[in-house]
Protein backbone atom coordinates (compact mmCIF):
# COMPACT_ATOMS: atom_id res chain seq x y z
CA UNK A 1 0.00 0.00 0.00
CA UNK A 2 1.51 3.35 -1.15
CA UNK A 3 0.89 6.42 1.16
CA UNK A 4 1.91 9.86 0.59
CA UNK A 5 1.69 12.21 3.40
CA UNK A 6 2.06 16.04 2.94
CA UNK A 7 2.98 18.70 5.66
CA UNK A 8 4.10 22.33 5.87
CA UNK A 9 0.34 24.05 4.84
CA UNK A 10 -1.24 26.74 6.42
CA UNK A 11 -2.06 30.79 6.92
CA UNK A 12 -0.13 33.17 5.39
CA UNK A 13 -0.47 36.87 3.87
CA UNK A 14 0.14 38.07 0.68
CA UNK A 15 3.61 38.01 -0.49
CA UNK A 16 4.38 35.52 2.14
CA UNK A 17 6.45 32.02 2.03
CA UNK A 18 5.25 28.24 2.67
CA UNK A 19 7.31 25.03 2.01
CA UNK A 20 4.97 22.12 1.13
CA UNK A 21 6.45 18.37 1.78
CA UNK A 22 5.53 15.10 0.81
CA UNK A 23 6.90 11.75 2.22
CA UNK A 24 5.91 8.98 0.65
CA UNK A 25 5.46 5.47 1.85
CA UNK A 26 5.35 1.89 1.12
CA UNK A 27 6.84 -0.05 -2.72
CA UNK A 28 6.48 2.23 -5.41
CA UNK A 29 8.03 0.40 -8.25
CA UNK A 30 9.82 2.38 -10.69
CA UNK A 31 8.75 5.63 -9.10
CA UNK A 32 10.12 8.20 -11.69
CA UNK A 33 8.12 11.64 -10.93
CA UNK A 34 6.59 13.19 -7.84
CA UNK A 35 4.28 15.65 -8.63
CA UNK A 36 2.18 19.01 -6.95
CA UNK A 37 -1.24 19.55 -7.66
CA UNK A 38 -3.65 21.90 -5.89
CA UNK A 39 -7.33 22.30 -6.13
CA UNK A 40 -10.17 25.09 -5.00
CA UNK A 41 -13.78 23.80 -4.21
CA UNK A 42 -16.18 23.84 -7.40
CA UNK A 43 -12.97 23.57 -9.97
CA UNK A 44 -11.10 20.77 -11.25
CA UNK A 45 -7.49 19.70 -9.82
CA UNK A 46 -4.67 21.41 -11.47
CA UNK A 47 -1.02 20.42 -12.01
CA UNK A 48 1.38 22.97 -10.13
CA UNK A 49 4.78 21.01 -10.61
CA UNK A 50 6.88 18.08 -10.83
CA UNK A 51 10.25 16.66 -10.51
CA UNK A 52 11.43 13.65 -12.08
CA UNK A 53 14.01 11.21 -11.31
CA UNK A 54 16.22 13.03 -14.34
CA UNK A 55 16.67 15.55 -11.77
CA UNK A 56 13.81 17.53 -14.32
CA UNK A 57 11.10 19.74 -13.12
CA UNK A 58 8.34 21.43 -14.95
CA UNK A 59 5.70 24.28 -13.59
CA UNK A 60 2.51 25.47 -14.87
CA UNK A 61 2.66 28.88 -15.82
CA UNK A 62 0.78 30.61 -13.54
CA UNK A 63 3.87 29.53 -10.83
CA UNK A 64 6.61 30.35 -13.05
CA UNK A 65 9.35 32.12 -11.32
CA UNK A 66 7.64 31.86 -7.54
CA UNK A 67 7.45 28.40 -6.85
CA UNK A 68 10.30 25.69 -6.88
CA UNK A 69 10.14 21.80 -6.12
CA UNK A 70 12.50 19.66 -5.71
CA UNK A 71 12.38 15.60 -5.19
CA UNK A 72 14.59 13.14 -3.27
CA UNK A 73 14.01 9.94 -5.77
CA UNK A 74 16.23 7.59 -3.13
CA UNK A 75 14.42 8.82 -0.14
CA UNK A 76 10.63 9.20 -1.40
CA UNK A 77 10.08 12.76 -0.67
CA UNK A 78 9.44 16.02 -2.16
CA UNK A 79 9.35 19.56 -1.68
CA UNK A 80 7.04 23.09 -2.91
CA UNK A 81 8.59 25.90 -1.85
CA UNK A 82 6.03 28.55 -2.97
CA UNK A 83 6.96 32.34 -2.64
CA UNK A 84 5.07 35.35 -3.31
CA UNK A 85 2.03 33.96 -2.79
CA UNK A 86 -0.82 35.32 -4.36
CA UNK A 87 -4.63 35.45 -3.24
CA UNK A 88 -5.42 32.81 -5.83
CA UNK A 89 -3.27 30.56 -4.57
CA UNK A 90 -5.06 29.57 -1.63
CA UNK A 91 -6.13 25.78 -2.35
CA UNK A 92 -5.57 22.31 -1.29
CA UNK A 93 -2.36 21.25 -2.19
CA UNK A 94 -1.99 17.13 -3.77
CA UNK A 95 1.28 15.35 -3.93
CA UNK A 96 1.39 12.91 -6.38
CA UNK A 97 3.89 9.81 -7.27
CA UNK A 98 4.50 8.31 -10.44
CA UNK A 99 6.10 4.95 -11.04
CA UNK A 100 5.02 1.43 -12.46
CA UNK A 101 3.18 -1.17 -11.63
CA UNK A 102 4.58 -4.61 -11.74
CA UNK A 103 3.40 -5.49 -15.18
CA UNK A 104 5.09 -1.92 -16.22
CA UNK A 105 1.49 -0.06 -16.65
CA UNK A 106 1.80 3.29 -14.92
CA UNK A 107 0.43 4.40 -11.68
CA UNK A 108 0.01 7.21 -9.96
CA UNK A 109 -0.89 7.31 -6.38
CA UNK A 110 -2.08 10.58 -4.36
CA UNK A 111 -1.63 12.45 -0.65
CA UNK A 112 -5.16 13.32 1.26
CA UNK A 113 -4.15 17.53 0.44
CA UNK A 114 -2.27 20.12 2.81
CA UNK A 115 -4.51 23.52 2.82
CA UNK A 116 -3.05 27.14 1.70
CA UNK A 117 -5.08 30.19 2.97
CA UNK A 118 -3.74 33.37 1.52
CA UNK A 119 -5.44 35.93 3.56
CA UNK A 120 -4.45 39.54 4.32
């Protein structure tokens, strides 16, 4: 059983600093990416950021430049550090990892959510 845990949410203002992490337990075979989602109530789940085992990352857009995540591949964890945080940022925040099953069909196994509040 594969569990991902994230940690590090909470209140903060405008132009203020959080540092999401994710630890993630149990055999994740072939585990490749690990991944940062976030959703608001009423919209669908968007994809924030990922890091691979290629010691690649990716962002969406609207993070560009403010947000940065890092993964450790050997030790299962991850990090969002997410500066200058914006109003619309406030969301739940998802960690996702991505590896392969035992037959090699891909998998991709989620954290319950960490909450942002961005709140002057």
């Amino acid at each position: 059983q594969v569990q991902l845990v994230e940690s590090g949410g909470g209140l903060v203002r405008p132009g203020g600093s959080l540092r999401l992490s994710c630890v993630a337990s149990g055999k994740i075979g072939g585990l490749y990416a690990m991944g940062w989602y976030r959703q608001v109530v009423g919209r669908q789940r968007e994809f924030i950021a990922t890091s691979t085992n290629r010691d690649t990352t990716d962002y969406a857009d609207s993070v560009k430049g403010r947000f940065t995540t890092s993964g450790d591949f050997v030790n299962k964890t991850a990090y969002l550090q997410l500066n200058s945080l914006k109003l619309e940022d406030a969301a739940v925040y998802y960690c996702s990892a991505e590896g392969l099953e035992a037959n090699g069909s891909p998998r991709q196994d989620w954290g319950q959510g960490t909450q942002v509040t961005v709140s002057s």
